[in-house]
Protein backbone atom coordinates (compact mmCIF):
# COMPACT_ATOMS: atom_id res chain seq x y z
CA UNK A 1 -12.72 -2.60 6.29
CA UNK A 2 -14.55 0.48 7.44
CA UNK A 3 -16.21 1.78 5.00
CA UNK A 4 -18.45 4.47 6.38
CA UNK A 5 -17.15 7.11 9.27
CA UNK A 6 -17.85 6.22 13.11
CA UNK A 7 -18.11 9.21 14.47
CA UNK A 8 -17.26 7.69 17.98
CA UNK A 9 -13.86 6.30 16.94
CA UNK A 10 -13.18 8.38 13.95
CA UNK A 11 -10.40 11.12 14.34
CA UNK A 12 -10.25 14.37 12.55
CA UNK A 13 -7.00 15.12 10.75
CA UNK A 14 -6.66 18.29 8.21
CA UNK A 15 -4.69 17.11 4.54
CA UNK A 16 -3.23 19.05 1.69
CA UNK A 17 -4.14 17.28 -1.95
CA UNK A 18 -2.56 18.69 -5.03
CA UNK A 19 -5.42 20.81 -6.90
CA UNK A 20 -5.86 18.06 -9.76
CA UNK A 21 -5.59 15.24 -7.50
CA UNK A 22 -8.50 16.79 -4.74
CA UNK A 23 -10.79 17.24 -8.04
CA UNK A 24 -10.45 14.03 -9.25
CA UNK A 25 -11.29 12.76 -5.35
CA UNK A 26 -14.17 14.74 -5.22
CA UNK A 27 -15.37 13.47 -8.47
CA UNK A 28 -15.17 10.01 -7.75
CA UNK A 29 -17.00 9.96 -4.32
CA UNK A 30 -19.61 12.09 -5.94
CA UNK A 31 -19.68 8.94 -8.50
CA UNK A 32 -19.36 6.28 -6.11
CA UNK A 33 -21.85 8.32 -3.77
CA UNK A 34 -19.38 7.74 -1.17
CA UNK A 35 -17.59 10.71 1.07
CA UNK A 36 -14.11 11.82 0.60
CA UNK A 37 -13.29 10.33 3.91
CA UNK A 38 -14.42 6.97 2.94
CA UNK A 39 -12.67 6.87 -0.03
CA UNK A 40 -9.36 8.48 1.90
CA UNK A 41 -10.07 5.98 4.50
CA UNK A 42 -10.17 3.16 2.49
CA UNK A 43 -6.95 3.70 0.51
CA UNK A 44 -4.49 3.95 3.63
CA UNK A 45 -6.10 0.96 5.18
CA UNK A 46 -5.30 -0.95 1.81
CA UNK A 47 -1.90 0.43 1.82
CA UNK A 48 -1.05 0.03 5.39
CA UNK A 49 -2.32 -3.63 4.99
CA UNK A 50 0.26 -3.62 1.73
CA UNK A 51 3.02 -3.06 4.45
CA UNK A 52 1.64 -5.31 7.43
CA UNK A 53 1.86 -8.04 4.11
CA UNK A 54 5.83 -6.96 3.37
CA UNK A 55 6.56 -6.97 6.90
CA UNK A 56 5.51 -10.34 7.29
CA UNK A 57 6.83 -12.39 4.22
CA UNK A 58 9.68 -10.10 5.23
CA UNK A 59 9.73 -12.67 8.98
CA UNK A 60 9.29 -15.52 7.09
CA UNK A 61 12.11 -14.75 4.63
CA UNK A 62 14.60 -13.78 7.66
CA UNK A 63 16.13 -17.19 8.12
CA UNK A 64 17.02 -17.66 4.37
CA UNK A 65 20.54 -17.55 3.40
CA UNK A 66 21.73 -14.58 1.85
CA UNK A 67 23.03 -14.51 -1.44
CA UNK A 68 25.35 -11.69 -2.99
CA UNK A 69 24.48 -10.45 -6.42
CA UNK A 70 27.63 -11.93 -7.84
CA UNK A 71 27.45 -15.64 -6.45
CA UNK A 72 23.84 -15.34 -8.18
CA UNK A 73 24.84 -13.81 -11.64
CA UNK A 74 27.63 -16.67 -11.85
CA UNK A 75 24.66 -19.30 -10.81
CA UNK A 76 22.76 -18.13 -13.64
CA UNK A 77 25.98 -18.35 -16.24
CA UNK A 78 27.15 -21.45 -14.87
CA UNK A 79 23.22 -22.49 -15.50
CA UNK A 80 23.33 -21.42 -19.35
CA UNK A 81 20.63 -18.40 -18.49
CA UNK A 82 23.18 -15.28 -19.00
């Protein structure tokens, strides 16, 4: 994970943060001694990896039958868990 800016591969981009929410940024990279950037950076490489992670156990789910939400509530009564 990069953690400090490259300035050879890093790309400039201009973002709009709601007043409270660019304070409390600030604050914490002044706490963490870390940039803005970093800590920007950081968060939409977790949450991009969040979606690479759906997108795959969404592959390996493909091939499962599908179920309708009525053949699985009568499962669960005929099972004794409704």
């Amino acid at each position: 994970m990069m953690t400090s800016m490259d300035t050879n591969t890093s790309k400039r981009a201009t973002v709009y943060f709601d007043a409270d929410l660019h304070r409390a940024l600030r604050l914490k990279a002044a706490a963490a001694d870390r940039s803005i950037s970093d800590i920007v950076n950081e968060a939409v490489q977790l949450s991009l990896a969040e979606d690479a992670a759906d997108l795959a156990a969404f592959e390996e789910r493909e091939h499962e039958p599908d179920v309708s939400f009525d053949a699985f509530v009568k499962r669960l009564k005929r099972r004794g868990q409704l």
